[in-house]
Protein backbone atom coordinates (compact mmCIF):
# COMPACT_ATOMS: atom_id res chain seq x y z
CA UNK A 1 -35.31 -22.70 16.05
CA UNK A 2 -35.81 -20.11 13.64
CA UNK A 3 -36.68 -16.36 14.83
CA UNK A 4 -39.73 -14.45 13.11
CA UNK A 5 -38.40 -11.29 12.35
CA UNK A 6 -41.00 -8.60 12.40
CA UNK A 7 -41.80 -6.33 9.26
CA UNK A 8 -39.72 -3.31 10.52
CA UNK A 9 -36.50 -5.30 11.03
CA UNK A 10 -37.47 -7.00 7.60
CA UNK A 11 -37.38 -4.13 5.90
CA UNK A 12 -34.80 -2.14 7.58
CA UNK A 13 -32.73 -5.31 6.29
CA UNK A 14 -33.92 -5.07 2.83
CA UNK A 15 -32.86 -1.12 2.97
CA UNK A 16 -29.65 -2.03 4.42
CA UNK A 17 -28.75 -4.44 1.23
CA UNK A 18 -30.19 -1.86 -1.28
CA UNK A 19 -27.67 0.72 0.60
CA UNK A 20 -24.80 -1.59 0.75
CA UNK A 21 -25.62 -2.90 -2.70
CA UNK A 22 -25.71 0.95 -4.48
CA UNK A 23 -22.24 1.85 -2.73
CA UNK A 24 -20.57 -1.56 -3.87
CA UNK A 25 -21.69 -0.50 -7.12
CA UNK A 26 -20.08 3.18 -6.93
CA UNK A 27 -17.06 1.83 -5.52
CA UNK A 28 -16.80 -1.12 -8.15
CA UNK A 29 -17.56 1.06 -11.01
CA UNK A 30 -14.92 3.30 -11.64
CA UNK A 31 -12.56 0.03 -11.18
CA UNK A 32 -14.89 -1.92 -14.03
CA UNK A 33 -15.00 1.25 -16.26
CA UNK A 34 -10.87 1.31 -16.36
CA UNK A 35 -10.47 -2.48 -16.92
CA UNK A 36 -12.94 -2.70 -19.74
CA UNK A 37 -11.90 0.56 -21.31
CA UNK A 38 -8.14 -0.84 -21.33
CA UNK A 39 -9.28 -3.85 -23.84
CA UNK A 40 -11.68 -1.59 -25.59
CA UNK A 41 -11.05 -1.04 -29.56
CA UNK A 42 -9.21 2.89 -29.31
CA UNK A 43 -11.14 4.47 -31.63
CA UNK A 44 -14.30 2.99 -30.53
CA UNK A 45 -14.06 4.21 -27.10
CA UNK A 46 -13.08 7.65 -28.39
CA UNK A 47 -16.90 8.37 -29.77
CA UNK A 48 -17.97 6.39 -26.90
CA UNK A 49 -19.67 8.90 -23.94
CA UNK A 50 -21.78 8.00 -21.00
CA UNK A 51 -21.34 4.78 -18.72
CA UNK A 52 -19.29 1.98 -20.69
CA UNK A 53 -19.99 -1.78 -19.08
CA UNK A 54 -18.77 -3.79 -21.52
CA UNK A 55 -15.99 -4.01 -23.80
CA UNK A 56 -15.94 -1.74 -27.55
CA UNK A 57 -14.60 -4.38 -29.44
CA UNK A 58 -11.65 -6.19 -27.94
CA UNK A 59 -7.98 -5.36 -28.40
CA UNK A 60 -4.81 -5.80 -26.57
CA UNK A 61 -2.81 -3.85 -27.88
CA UNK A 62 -2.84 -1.20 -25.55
CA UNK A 63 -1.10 -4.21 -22.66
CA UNK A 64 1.60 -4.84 -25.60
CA UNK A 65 2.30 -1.36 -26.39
CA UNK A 66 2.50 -0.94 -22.56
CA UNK A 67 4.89 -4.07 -22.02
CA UNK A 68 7.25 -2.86 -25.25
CA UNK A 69 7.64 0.02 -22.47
CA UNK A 70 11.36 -0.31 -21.01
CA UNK A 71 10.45 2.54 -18.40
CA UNK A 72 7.11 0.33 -17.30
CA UNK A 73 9.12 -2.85 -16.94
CA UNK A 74 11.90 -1.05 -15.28
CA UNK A 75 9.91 0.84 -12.68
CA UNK A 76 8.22 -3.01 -11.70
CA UNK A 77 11.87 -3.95 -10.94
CA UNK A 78 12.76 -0.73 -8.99
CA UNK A 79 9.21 -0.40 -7.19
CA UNK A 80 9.50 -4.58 -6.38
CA UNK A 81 13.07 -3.90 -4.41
CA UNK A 82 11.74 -0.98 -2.58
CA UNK A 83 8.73 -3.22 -1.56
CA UNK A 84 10.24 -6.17 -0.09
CA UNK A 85 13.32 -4.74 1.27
CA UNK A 86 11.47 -1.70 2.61
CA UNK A 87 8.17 -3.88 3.89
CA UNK A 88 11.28 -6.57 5.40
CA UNK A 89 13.01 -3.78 7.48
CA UNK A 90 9.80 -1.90 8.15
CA UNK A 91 8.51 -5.17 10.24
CA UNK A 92 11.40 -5.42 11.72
CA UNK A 93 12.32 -2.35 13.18
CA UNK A 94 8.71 -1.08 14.12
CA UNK A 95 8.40 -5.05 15.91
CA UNK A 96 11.90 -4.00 17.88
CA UNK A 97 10.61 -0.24 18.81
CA UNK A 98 7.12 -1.95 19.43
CA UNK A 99 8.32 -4.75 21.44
CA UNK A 100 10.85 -2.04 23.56
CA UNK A 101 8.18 -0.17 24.76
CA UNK A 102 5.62 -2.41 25.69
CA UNK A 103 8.13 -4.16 28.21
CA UNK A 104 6.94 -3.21 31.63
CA UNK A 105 10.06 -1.07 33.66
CA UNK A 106 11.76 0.45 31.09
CA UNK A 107 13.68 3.39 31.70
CA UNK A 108 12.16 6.89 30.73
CA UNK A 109 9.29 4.76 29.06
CA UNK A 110 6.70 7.62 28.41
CA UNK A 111 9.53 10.61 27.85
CA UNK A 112 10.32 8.35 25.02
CA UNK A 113 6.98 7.20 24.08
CA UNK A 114 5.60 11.40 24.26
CA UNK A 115 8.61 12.06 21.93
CA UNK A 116 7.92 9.40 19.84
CA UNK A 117 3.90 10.90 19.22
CA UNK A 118 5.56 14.55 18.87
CA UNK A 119 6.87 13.48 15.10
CA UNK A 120 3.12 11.66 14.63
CA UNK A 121 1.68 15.53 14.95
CA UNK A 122 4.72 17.73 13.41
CA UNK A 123 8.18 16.61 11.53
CA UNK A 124 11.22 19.09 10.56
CA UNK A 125 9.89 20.11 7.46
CA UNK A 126 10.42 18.56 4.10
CA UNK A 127 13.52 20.70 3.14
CA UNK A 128 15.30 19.59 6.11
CA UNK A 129 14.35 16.35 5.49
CA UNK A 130 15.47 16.67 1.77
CA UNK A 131 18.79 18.64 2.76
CA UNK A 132 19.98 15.97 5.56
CA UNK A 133 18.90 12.69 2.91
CA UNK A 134 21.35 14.36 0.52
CA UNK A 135 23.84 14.99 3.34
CA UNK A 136 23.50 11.30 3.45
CA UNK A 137 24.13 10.62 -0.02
CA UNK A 138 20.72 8.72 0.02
CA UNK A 139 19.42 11.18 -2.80
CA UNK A 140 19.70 9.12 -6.27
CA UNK A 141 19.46 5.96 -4.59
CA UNK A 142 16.26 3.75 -3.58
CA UNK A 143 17.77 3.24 -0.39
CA UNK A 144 16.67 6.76 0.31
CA UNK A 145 13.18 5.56 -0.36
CA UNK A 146 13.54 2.57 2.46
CA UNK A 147 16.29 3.72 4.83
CA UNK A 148 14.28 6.99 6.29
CA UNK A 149 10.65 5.31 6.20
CA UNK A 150 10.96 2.34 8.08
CA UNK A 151 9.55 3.01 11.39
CA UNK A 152 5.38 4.83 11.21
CA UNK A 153 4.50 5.83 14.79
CA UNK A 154 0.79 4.89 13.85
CA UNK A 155 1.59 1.60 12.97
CA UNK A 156 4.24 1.44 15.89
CA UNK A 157 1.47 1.90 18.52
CA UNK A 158 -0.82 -0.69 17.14
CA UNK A 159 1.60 -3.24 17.05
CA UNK A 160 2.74 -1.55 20.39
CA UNK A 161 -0.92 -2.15 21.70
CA UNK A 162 -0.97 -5.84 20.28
CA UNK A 163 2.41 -6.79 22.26
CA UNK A 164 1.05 -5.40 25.33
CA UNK A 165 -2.50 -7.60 24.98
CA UNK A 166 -0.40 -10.88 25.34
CA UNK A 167 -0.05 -12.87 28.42
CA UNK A 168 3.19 -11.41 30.46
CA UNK A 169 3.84 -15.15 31.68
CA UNK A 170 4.57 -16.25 28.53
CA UNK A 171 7.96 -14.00 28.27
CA UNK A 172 8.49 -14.48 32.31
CA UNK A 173 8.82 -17.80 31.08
CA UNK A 174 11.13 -17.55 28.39
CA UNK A 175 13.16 -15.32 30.66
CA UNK A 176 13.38 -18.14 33.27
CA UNK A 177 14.51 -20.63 30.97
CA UNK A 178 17.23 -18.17 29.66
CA UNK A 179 15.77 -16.41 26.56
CA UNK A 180 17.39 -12.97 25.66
CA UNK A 181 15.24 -9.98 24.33
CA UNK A 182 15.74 -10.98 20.54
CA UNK A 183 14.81 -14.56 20.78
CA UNK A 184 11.66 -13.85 22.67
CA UNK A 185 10.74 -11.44 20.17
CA UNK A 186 11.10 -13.31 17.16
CA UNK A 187 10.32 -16.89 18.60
CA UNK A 188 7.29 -15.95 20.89
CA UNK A 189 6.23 -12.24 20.35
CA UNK A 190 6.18 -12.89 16.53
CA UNK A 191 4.94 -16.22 15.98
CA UNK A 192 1.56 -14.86 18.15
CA UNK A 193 1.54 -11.97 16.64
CA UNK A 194 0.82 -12.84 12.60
CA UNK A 195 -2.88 -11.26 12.56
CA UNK A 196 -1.14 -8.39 13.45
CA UNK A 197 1.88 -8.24 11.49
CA UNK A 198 -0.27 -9.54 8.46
CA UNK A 199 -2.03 -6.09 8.92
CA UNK A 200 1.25 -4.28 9.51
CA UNK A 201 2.79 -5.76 5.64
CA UNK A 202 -0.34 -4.61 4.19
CA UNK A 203 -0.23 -1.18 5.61
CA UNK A 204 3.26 -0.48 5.06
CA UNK A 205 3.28 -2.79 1.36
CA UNK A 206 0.14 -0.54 0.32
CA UNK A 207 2.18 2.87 1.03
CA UNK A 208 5.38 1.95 -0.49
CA UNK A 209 3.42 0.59 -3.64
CA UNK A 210 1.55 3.58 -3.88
CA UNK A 211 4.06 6.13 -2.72
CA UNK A 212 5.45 8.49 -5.54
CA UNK A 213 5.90 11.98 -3.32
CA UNK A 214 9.29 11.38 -2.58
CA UNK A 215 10.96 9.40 -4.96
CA UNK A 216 9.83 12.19 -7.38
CA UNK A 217 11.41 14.49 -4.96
CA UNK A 218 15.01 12.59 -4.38
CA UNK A 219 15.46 10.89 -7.72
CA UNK A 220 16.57 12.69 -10.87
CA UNK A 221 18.05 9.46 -12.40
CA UNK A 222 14.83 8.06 -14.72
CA UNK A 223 15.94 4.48 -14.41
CA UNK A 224 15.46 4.77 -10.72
CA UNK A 225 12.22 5.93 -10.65
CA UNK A 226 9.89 3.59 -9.00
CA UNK A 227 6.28 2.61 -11.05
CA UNK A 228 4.06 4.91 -9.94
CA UNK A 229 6.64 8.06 -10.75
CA UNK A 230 6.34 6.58 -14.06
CA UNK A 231 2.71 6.14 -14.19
CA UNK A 232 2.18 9.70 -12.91
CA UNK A 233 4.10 11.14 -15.83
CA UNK A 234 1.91 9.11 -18.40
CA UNK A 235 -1.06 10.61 -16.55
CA UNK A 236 -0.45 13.85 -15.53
CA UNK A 237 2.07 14.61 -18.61
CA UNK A 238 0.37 12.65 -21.03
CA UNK A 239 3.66 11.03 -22.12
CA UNK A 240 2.61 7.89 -24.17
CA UNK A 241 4.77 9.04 -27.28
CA UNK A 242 7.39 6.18 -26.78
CA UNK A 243 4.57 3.22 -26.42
CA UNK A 244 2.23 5.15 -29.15
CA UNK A 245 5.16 4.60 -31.23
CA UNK A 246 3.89 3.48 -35.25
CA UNK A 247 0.84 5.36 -34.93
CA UNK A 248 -0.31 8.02 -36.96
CA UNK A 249 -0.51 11.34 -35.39
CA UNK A 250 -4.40 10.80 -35.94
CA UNK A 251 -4.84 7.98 -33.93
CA UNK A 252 -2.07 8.76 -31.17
CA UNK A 253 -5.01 10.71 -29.05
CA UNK A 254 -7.51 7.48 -28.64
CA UNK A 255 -4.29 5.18 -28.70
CA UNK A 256 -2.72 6.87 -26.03
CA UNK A 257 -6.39 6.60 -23.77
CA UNK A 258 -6.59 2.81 -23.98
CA UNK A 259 -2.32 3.07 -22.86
CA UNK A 260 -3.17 5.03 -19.72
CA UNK A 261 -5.94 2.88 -18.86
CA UNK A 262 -3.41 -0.20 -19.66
CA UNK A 263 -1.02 1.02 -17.41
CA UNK A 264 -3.44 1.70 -14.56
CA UNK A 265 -4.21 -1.44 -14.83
CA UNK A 266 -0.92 -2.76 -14.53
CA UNK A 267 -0.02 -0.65 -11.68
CA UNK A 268 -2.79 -1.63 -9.62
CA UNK A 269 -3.50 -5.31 -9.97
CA UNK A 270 -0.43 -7.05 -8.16
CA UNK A 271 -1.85 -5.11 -4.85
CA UNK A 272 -5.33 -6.48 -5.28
CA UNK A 273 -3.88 -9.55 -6.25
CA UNK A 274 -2.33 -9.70 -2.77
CA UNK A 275 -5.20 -7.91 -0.41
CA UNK A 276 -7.67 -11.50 -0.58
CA UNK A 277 -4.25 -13.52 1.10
CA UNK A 278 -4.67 -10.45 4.22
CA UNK A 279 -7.84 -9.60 4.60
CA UNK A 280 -8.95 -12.71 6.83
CA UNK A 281 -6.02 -11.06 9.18
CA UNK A 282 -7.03 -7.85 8.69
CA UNK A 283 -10.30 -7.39 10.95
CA UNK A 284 -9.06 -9.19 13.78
CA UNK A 285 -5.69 -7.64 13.77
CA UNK A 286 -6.63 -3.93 13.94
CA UNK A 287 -9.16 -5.26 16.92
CA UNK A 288 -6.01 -6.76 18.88
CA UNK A 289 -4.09 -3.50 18.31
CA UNK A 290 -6.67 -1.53 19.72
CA UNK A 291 -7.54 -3.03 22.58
CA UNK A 292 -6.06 -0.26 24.96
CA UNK A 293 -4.33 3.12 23.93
């Protein structure tokens, strides 16, 4: 039977979707504006001002120019290793610290745990940090960008939180019929856990896509610099010389716009590309890791 929804609540819903509908539209915007400038005509867009929603012309030769780019191709191959080694171990050491301390009767359980949330609130400093990766010889090397990140106390407590929501009989169980730590973990804990861990690769894939702090900081060699250390120096330096190559000095300027737009482009789709496969996890996930602090 249909409800008869009275004229406040009809239009308190019909300000809700105007609300909803004008933020979409800032958030979507800015996205739009980059993707159509990319395949605008360069000079075009130069003498364009004001909002752009559709395409000056249409030209791609701000992608080619931005493919002919050995550094852009390069940093995909550096960032890529980084992201699926780095997203690999991350999941599997937070789901061994996770799974550790939501065991009931461990030893010095909440010392540990209260140490553990001391480094969520304050670290050593980042020259410390910096001085004791290079007295590891992890500096010029990307396993300095996935050996000292792979364990995030946030994202150890959710998952901490989500182990702790599932039934104790199940690993009583296991335990009767002879099951070691490891194998429950990664035959029962994990297999029960995927919203969760789905939300966990998306955190930690997210960061280590869009992390560029420290690899700026502990790599001097350019051909290990992952794709957004690359992409910040087109931005922030304006360096398009090498894929603005053949132009005339004239047209360098409005080239090298529809290039940094390109590359934008190129940096961020493989991550949206990805979010649609998560985001049915997501929701429910965060819910089951926050079920109880």
């Amino acid at each position: 039977m249909k409800i008869k929804r009275s004229k406040g609540e009809i239009i308190f819903s019909g300000f809700n979707y105007i609300l909803l509908t004008c933020i979409m539209i800032i958030c979507l915007y800015p996205v739009w504006y980059v993707v159509v400038a990319s395949i605008s005509n360069s000079s075009l867009l130069t003498q364009h001002s004001g909002i752009l929603l559709a395409p000056l012309g249409f030209s791609l030769d701000s992608y080619r120019k931005v493919f002919k780019n050995p550094m852009i191709l390069r940093g995909y191959v550096n960032t890529l290793f980084i992201l699926v080694t780095g997203v690999f171990l991350d999941i599997i050491m937070t789901s061994i610290g996770a799974y550790f301390l939501s065991r009931k009767g461990v030893l010095l359980k909440k010392p540990i745990m209260m140490m553990i949330l001391f480094t969520m609130f304050f670290s050593g400093g980042m020259i410390p940090f910096y001085l004791t990766l290079k007295d590891l010889h992890m500096t010029n090397t990307l396993w300095g960008l996935v050996i000292p990140f792979m364990v995030n106390t946030y994202n150890l407590i959710i998952l901490k939180t989500s182990f702790q929501s599932l039934p104790e009989s199940l690993t009583e169980a296991a335990e009767i019929d002879g099951a070691g730590h490891l194998r429950i973990l990664f035959f029962i804990i994990l297999p029960l856990s995927k919203a969760i861990i789905a939300v966990m690769v998306l955190y930690y894939g997210v960061g280590i896509w869009n992390g560029w702090f420290w690899a700026s900081t502990i790599i001097r060699k350019r051909e290990l610099y992952p794709l957004q250390v690359i992409l910040r120096e087109i931005l922030m330096q304006n360096d398009v010389g090498a894929m603005a190559a053949g132009v005339s000095a004239a047209d360098q300027e409005s080239v090298g716009m529809t290039i940094k737009y390109a590359t934008i482009v190129v940096a961020t789709v493989p991550i949206l590309c990805v979010y649609p496969f998560l985001q049915k996890y997501f929701t429910k996930g965060v819910l089951i890791g926050a079920v109880k602090a």
